[in-house]
N, C-alpha and C. Protein backbone atom coordinates (compact mmCIF):
# COMPACT_ATOMS: atom_id res chain seq x y z
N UNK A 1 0.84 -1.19 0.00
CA UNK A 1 0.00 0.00 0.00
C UNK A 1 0.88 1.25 0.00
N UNK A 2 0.65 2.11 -0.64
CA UNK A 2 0.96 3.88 -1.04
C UNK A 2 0.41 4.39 0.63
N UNK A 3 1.15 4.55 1.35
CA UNK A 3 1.10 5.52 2.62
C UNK A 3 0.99 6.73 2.52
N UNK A 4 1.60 6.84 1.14
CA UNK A 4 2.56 8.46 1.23
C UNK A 4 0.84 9.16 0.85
N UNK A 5 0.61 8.54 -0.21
CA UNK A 5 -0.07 8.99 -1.12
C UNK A 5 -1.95 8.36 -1.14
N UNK A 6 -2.10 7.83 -0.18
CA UNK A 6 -3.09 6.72 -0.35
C UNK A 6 -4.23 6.87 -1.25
N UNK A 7 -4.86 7.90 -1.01
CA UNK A 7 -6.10 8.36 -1.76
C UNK A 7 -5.74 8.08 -3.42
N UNK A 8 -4.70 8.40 -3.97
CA UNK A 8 -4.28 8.47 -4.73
C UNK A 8 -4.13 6.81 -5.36
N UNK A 9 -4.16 6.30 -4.51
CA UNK A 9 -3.48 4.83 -4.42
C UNK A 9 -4.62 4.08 -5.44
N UNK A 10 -5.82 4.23 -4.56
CA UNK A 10 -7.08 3.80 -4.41
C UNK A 10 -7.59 4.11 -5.89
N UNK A 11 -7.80 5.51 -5.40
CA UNK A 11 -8.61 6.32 -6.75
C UNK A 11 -7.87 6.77 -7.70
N UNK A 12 -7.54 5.70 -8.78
CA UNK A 12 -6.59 6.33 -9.61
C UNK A 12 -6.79 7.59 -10.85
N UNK A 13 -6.09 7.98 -11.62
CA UNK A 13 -5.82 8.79 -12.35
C UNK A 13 -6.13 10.87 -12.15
N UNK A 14 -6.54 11.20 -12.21
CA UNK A 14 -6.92 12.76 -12.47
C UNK A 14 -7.87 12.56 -10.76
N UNK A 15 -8.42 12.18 -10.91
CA UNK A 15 -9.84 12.48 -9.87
C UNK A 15 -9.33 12.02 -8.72
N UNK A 16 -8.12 10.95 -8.40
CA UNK A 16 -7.68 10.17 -7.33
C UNK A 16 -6.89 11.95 -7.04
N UNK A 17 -6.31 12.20 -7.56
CA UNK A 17 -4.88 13.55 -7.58
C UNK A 17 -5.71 14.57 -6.64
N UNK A 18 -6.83 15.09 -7.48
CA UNK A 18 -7.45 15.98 -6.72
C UNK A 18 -8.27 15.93 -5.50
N UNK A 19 -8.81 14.83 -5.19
CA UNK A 19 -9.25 14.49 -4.05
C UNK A 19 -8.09 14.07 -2.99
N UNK A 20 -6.77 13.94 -3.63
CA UNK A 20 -5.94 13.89 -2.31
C UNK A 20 -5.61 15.12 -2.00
N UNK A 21 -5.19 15.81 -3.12
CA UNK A 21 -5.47 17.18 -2.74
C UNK A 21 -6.06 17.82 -1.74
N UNK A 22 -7.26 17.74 -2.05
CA UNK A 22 -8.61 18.46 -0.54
C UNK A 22 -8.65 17.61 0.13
N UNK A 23 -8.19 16.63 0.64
CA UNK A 23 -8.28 15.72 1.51
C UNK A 23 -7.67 16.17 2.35
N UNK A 24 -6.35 16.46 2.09
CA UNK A 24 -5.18 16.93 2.86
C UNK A 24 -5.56 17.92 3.18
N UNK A 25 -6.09 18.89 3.14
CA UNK A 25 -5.97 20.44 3.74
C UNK A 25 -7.22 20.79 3.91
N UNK A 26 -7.83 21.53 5.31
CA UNK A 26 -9.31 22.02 5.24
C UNK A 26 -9.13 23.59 4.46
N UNK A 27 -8.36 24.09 4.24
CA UNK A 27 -7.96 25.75 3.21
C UNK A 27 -9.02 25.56 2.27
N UNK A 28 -10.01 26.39 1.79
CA UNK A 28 -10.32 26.90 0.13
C UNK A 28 -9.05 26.47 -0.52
N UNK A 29 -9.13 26.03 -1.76
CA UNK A 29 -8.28 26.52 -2.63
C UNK A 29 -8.58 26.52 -4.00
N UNK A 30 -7.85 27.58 -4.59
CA UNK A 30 -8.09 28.35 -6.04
C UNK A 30 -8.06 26.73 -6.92
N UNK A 31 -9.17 27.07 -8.15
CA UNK A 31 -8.82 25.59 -8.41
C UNK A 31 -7.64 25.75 -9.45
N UNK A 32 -6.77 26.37 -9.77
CA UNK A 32 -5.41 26.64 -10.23
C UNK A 32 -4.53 26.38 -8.71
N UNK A 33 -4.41 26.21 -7.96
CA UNK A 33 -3.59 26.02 -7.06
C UNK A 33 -3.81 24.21 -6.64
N UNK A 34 -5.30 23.75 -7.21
CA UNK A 34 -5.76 22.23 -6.74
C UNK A 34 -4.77 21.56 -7.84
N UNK A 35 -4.62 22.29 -9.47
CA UNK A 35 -4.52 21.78 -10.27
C UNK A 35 -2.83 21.45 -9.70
N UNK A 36 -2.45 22.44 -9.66
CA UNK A 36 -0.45 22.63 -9.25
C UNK A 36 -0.18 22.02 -8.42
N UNK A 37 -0.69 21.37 -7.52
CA UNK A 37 -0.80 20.58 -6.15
C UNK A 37 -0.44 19.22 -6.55
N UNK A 38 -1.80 18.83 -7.71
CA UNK A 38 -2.36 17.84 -8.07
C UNK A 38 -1.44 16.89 -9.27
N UNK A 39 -0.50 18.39 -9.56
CA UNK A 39 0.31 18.02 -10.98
C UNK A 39 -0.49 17.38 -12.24
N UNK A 40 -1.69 17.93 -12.08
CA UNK A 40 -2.60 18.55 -13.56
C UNK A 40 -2.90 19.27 -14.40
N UNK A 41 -3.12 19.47 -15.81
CA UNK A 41 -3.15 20.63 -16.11
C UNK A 41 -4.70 21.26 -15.63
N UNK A 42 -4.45 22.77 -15.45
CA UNK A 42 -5.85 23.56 -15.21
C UNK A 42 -7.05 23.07 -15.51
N UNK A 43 -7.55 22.76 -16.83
CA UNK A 43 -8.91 22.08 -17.48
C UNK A 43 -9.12 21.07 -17.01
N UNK A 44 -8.05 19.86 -16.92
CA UNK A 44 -8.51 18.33 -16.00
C UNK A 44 -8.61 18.85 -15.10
N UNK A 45 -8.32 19.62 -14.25
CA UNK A 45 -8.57 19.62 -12.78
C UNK A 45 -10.10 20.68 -13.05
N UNK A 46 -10.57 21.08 -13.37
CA UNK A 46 -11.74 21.72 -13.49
C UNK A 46 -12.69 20.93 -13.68
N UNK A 47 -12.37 20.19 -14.74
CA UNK A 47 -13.12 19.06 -15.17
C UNK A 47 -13.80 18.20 -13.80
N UNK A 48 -12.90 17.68 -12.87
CA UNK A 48 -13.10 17.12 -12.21
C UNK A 48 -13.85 17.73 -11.11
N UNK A 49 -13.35 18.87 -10.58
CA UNK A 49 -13.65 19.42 -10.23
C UNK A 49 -15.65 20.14 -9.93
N UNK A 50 -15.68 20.26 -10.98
CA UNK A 50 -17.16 20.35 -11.56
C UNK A 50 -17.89 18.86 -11.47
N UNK A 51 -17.32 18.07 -11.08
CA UNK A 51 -18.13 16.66 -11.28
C UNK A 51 -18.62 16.58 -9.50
N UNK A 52 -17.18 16.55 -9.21
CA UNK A 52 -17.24 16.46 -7.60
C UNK A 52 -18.36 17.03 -7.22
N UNK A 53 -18.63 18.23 -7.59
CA UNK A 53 -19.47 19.60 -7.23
C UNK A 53 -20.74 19.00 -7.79
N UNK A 54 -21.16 18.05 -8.96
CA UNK A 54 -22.54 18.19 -9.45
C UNK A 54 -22.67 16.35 -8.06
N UNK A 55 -21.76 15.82 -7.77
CA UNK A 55 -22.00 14.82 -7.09
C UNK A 55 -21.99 15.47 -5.22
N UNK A 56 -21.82 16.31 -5.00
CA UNK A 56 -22.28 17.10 -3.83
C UNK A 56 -20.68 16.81 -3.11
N UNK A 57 -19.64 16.68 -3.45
CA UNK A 57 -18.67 16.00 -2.86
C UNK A 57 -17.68 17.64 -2.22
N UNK A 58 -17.42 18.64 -3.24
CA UNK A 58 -17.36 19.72 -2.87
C UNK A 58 -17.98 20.95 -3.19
N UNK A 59 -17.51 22.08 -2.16
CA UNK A 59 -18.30 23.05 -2.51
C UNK A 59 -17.02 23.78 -3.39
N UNK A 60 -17.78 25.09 -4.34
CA UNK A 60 -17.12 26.45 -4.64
C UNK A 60 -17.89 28.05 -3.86
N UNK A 61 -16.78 28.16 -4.34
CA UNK A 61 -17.45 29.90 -3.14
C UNK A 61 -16.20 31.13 -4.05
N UNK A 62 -17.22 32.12 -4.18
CA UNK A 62 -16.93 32.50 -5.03
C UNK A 62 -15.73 34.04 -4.27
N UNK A 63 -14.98 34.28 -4.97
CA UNK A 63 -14.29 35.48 -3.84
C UNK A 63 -13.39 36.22 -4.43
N UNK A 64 -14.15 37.66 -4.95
CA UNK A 64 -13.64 38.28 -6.26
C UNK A 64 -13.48 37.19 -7.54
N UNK A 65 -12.74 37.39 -7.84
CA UNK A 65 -12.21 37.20 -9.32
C UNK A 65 -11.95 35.00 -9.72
N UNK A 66 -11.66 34.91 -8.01
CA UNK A 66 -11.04 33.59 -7.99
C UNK A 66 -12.32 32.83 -7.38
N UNK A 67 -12.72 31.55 -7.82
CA UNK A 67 -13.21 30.36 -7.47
C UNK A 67 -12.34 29.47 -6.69
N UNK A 68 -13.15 29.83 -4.86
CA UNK A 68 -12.04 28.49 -4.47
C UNK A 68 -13.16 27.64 -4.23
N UNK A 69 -12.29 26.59 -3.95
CA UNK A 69 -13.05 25.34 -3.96
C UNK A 69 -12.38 24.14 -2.31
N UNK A 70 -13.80 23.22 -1.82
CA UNK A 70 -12.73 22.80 -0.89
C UNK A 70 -13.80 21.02 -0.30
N UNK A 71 -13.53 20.30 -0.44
CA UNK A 71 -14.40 19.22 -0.14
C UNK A 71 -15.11 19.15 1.84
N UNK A 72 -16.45 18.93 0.94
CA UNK A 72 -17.60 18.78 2.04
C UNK A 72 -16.74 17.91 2.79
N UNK A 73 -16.48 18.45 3.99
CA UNK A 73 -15.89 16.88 4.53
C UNK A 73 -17.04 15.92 5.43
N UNK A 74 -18.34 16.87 5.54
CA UNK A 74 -19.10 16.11 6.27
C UNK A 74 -20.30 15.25 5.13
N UNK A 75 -20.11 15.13 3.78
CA UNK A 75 -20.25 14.45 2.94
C UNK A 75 -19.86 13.19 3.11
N UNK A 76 -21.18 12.20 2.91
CA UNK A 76 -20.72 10.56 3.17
C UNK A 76 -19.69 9.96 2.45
N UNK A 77 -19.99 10.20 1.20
CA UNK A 77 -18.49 10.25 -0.08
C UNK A 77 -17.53 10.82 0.36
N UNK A 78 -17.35 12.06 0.75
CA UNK A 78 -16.18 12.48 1.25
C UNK A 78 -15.71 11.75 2.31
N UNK A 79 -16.28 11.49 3.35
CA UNK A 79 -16.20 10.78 4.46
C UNK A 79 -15.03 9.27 3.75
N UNK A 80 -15.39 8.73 3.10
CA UNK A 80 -15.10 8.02 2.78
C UNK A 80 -13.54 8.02 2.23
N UNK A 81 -13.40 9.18 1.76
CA UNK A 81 -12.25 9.64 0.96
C UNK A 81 -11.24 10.08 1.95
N UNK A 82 -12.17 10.63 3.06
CA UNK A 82 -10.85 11.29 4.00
C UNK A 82 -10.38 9.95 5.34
N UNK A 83 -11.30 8.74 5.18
CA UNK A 83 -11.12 7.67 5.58
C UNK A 83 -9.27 7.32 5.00
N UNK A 84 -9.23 7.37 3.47
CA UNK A 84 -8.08 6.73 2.60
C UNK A 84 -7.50 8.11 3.26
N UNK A 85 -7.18 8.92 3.17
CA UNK A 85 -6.20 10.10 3.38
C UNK A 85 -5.26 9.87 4.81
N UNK A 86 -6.32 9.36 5.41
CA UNK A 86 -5.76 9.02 7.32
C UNK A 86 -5.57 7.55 7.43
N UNK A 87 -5.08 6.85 6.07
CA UNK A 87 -5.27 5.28 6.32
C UNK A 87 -4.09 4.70 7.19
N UNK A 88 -2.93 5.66 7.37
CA UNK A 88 -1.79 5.58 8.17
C UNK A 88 -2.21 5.13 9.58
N UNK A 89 -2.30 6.16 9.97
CA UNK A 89 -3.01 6.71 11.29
C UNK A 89 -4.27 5.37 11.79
N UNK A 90 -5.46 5.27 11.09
CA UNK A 90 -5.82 3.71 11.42
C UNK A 90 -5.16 2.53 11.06
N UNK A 91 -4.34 2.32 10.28
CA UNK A 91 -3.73 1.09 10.23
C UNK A 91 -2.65 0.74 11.71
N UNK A 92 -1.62 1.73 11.82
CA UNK A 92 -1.39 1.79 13.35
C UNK A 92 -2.39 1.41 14.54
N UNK A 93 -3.31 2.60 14.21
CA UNK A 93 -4.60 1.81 15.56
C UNK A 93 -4.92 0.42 15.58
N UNK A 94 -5.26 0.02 14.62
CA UNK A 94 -5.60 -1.37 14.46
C UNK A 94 -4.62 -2.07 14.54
N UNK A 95 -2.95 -2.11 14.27
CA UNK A 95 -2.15 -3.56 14.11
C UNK A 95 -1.70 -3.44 15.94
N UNK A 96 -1.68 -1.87 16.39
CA UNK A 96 -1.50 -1.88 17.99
C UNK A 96 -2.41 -2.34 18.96
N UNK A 97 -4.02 -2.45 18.56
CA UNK A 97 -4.79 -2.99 19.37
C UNK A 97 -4.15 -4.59 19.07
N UNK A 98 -4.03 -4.95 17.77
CA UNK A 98 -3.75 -6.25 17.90
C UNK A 98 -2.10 -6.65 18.91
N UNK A 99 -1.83 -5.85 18.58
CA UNK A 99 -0.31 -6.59 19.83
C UNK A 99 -0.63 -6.52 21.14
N UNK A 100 -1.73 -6.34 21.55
CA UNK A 100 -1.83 -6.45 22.52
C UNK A 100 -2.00 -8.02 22.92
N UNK A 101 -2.42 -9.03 22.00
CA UNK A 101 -2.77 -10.13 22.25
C UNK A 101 -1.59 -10.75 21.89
N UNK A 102 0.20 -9.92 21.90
CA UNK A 102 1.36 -10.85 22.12
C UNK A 102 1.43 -11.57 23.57
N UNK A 103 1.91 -12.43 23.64
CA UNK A 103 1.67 -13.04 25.03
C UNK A 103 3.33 -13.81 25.32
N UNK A 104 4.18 -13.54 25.95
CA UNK A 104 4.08 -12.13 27.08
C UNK A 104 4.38 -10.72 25.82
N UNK A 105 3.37 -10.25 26.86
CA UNK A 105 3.55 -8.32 25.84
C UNK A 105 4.97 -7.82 26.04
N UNK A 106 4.88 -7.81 24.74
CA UNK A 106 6.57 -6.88 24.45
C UNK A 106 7.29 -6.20 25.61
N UNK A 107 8.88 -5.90 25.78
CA UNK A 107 8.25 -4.95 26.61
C UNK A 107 8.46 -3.65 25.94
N UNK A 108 8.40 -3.39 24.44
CA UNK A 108 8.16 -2.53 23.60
C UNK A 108 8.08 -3.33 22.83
N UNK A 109 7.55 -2.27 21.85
CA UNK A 109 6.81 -2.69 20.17
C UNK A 109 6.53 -1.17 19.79
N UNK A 110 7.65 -1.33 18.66
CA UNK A 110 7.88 0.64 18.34
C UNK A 110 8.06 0.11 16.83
N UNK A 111 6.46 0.86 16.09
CA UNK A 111 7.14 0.98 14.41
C UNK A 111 8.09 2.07 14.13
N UNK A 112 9.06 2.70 13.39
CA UNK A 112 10.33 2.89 13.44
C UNK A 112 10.40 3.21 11.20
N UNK A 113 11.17 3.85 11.47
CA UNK A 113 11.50 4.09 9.91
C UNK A 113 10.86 5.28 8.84
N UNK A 114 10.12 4.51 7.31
CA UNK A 114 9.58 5.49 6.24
C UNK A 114 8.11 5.33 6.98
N UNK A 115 7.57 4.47 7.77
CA UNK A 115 6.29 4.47 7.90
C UNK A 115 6.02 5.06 8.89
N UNK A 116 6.91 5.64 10.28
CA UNK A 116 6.76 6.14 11.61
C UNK A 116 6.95 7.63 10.81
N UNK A 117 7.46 7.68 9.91
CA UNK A 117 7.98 9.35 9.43
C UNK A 117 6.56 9.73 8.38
N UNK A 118 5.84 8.76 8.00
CA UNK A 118 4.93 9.27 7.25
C UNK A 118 5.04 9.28 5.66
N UNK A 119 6.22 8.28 5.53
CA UNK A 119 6.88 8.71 4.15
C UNK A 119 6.52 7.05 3.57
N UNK A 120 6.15 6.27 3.65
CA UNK A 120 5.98 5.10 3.41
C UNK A 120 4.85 4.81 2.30
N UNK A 121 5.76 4.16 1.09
CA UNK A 121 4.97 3.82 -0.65
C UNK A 121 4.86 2.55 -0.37
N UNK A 122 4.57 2.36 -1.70
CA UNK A 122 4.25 0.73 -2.20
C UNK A 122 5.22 -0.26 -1.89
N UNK A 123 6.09 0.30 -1.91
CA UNK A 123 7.33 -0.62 -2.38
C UNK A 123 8.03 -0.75 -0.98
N UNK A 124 7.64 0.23 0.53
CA UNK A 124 8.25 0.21 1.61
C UNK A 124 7.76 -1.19 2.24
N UNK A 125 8.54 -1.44 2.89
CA UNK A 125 8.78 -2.29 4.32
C UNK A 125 8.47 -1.83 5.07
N UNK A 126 7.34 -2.13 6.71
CA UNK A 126 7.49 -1.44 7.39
C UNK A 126 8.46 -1.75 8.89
N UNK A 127 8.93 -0.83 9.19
CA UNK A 127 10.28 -1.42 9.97
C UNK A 127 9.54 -1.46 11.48
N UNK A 128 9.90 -2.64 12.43
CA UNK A 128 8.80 -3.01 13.73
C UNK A 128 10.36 -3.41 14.47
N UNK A 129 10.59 -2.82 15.87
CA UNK A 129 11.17 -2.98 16.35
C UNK A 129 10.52 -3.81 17.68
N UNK A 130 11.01 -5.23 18.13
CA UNK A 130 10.49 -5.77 18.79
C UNK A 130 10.91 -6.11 20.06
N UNK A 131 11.00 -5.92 21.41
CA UNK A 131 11.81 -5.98 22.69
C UNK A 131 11.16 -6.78 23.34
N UNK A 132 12.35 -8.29 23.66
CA UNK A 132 11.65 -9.00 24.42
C UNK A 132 11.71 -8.64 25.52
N UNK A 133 10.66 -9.21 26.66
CA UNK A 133 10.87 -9.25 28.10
C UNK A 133 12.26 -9.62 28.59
N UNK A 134 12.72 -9.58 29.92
CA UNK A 134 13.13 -9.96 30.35
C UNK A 134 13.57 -11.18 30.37
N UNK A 135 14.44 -11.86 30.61
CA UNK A 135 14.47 -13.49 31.00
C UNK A 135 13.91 -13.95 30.09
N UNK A 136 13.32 -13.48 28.86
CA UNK A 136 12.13 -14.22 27.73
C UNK A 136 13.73 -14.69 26.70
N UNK A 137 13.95 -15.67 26.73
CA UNK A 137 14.63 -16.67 25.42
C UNK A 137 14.31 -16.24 24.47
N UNK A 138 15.18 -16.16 23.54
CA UNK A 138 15.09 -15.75 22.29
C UNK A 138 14.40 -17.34 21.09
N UNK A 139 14.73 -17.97 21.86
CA UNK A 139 13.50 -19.12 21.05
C UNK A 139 12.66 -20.19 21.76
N UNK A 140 12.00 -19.40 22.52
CA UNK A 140 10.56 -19.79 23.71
C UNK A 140 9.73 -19.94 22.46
N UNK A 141 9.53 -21.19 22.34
CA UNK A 141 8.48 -21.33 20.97
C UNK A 141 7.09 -20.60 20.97
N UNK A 142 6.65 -20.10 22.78
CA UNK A 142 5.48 -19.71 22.69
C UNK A 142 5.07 -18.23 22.20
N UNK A 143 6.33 -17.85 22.76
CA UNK A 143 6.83 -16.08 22.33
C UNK A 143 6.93 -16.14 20.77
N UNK A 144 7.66 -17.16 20.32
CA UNK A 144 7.86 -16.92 18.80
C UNK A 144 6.24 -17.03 18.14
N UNK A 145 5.75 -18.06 18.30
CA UNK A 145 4.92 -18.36 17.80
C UNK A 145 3.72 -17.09 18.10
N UNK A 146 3.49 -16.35 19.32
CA UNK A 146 2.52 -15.06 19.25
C UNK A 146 3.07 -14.05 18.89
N UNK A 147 4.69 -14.31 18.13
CA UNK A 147 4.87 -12.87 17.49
C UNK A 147 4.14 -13.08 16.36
N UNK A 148 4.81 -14.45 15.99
CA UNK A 148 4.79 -14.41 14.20
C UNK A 148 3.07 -14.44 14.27
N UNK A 149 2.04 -14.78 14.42
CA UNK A 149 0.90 -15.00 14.73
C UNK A 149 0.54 -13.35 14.18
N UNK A 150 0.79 -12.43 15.21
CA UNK A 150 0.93 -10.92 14.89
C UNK A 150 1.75 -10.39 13.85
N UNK A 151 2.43 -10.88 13.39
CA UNK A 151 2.97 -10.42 12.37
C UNK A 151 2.16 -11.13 11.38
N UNK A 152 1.49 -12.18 11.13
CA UNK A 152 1.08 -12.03 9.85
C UNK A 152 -0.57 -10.97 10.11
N UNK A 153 -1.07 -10.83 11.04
CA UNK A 153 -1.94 -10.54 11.06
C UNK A 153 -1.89 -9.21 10.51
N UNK A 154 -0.62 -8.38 10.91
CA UNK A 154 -0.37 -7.26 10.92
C UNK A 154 -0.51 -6.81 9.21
N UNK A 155 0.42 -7.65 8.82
CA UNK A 155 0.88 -8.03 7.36
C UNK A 155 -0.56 -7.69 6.76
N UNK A 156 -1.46 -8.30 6.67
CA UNK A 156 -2.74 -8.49 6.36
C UNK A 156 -3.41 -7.18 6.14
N UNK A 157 -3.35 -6.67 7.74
CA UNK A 157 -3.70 -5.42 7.54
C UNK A 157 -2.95 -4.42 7.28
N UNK A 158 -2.01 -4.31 7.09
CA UNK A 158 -1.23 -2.80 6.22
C UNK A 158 -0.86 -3.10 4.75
N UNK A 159 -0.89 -4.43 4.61
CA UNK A 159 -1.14 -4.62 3.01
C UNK A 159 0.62 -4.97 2.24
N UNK A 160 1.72 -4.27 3.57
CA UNK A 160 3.01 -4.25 3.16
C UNK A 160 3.78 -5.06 3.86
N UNK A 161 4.80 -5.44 3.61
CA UNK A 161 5.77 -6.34 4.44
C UNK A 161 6.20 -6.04 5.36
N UNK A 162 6.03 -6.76 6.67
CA UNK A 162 6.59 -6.30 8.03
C UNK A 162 8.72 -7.23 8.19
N UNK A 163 9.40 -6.21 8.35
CA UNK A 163 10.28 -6.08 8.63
C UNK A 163 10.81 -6.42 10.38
N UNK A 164 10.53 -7.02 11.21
CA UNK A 164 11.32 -7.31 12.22
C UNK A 164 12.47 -7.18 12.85
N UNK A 165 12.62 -6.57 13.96
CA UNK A 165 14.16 -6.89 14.52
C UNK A 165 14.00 -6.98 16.34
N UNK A 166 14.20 -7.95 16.17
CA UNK A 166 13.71 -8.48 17.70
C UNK A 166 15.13 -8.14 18.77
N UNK A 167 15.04 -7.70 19.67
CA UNK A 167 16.30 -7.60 20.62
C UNK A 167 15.66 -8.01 22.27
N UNK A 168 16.56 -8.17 22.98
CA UNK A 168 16.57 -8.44 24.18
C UNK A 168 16.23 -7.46 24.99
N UNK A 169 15.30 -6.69 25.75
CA UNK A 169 15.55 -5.65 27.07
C UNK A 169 16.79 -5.46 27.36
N UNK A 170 17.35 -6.63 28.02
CA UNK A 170 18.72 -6.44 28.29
C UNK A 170 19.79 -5.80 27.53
N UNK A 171 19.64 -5.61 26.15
CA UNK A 171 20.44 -5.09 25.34
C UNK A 171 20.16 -3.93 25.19
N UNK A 172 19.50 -3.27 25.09
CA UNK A 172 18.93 -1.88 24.97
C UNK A 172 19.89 -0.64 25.39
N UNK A 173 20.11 -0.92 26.77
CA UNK A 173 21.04 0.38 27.30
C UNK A 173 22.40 0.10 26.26
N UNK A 174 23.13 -0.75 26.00
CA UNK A 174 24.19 -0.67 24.99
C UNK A 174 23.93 0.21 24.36
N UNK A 175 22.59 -0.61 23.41
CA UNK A 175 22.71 -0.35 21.87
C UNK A 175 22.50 1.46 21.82
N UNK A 176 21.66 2.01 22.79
CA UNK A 176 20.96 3.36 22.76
C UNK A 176 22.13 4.25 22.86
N UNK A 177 23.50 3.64 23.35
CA UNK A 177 24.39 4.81 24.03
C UNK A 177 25.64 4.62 22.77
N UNK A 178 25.04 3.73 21.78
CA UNK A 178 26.24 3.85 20.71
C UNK A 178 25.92 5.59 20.03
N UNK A 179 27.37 6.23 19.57
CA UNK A 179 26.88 7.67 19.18
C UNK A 179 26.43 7.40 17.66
N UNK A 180 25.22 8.16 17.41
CA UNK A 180 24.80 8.20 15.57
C UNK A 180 24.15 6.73 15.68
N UNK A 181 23.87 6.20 16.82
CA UNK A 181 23.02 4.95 16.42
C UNK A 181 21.80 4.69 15.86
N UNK A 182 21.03 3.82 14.61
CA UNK A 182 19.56 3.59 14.39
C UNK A 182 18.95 3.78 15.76
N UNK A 183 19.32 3.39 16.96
CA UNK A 183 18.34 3.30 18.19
C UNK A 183 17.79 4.41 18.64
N UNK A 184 18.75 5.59 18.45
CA UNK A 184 18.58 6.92 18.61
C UNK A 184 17.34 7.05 18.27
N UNK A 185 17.67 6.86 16.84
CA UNK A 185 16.30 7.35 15.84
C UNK A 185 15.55 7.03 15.83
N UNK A 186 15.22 5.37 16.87
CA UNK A 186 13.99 4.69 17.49
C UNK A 186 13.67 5.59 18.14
N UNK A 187 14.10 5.80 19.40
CA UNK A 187 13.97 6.47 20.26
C UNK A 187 13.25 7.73 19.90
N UNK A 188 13.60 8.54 18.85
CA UNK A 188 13.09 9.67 18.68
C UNK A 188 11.87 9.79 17.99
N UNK A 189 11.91 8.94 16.98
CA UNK A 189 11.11 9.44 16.18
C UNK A 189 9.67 8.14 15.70
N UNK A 190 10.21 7.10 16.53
CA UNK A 190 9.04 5.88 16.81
C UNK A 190 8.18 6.17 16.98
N UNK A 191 7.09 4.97 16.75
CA UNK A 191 5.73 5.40 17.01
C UNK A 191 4.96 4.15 17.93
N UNK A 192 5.15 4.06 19.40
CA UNK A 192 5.23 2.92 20.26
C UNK A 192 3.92 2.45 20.28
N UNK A 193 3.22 0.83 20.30
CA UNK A 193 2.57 0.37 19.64
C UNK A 193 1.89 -0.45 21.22
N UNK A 194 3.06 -1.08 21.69
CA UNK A 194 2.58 -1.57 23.05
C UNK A 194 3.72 -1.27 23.68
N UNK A 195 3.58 -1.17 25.23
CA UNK A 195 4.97 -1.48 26.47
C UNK A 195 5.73 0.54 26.25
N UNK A 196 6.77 -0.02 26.69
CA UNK A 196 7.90 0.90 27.41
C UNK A 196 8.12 1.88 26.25
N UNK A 197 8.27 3.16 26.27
CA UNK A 197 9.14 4.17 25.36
C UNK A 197 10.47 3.48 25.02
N UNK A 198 10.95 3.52 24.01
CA UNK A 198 12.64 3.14 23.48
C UNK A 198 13.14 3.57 24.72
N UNK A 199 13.25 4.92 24.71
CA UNK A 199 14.08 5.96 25.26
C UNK A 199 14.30 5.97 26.86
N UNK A 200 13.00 5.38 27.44
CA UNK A 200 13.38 4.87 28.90
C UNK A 200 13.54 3.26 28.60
N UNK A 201 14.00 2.50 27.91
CA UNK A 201 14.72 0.98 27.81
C UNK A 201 15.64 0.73 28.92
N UNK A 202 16.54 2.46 28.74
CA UNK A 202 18.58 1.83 29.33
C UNK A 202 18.30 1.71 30.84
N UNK A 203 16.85 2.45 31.42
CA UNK A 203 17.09 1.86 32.82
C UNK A 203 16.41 0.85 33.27
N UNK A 204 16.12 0.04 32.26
CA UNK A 204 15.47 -1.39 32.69
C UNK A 204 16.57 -2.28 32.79
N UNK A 205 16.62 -3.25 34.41
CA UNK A 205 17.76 -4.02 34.72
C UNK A 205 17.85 -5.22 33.46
């Protein structure tokens, strides 16, 4: 799945462009500014534009000289559209309610990478950083078996390949205090799913 871009993903060609367009932003905008956005020329984006409008999807309002334009968002169609625009944002909700049913719960579970940054296409991986408990073996068949369990489930629902990297609690304070480390950038810029912040890890015994 297109993260970056989703609406777009879905609804392809001219009409997918401009509805990600107003999806993204509650602003009016000039429909010469939808078109430049949209990387259309002026007339397709009018075109479309005018359809949206005879299907009740957006309004125009007129203001001097310029026609802006900006989607009903309380429109059931729209509704629908701004569903795909935020598909990030619920796909997280949903694969985090599901880790909750890892057994024993992580003692983190931090997505991490193009998909924690918001930048995540078709073609991304999404990167899942996984921290076992304590004292939890790295091949306790029962632990393995309710990751992978969650990982395909996960899989399922984000549509893209889940990427893994499982570490120990115990390892954590190392890895965090290497300088310029990936962990850092866990730490910072993760998006924690179940259990502990990265960033308080190093004082877990």
């Amino acid at each position: 799945m297109d993260y970056l871009r989703p609406v777009e993903a879905i609804i392809p060609g001219v009409q997918g462009r401009v509805l990600g367009v107003l999806a993204r932003t509650e602003t009016e905008l000039t429909m010469r500014t939808v078109a430049h956005l949209a990387n259309v020329s002026a007339t397709r984006a009018a075109t479309v534009l005018n359809q949206l409008m005879r299907l009740g999807m957006v309004t125009r309002r007129e203001a001097g000289s310029a026609a802006l334009v900006s989607l009903v968002r309380d429109n059931e169609a729209a509704q629908a559209v701004l569903f795909l625009a935020g598909l990030r944002e619920s796909a997280l909700e949903h694969i985090g309610a599901l880790a909750h049913e890892i057994h024993p719960t992580p003692t983190s579970l931090v997505v991490f990478g193009s998909f924690a940054l918001g930048r995540a296409e078709q073609e991304s991986d999404i990167d899942v950083l996984v921290v076992r408990p304590a004292e939890m073996a790295a091949d306790d068949d029962a632990w393995t078996d309710s990751l992978g369990t969650w990982q395909d489930a996960a899989r399922r629902v984000v549509g893209n390949p889940l990427n893994l990297i499982e570490v120990g609690a115990e390892e954590m304070a190392s890895l965090q205090s290497r300088p310029g480390s990936v962990w850092q950038d866990v730490a910072r810029d993760g998006i924690l799913l179940v259990g502990m912040p990265v960033a308080e890890l190093s004082s877990v015994p």
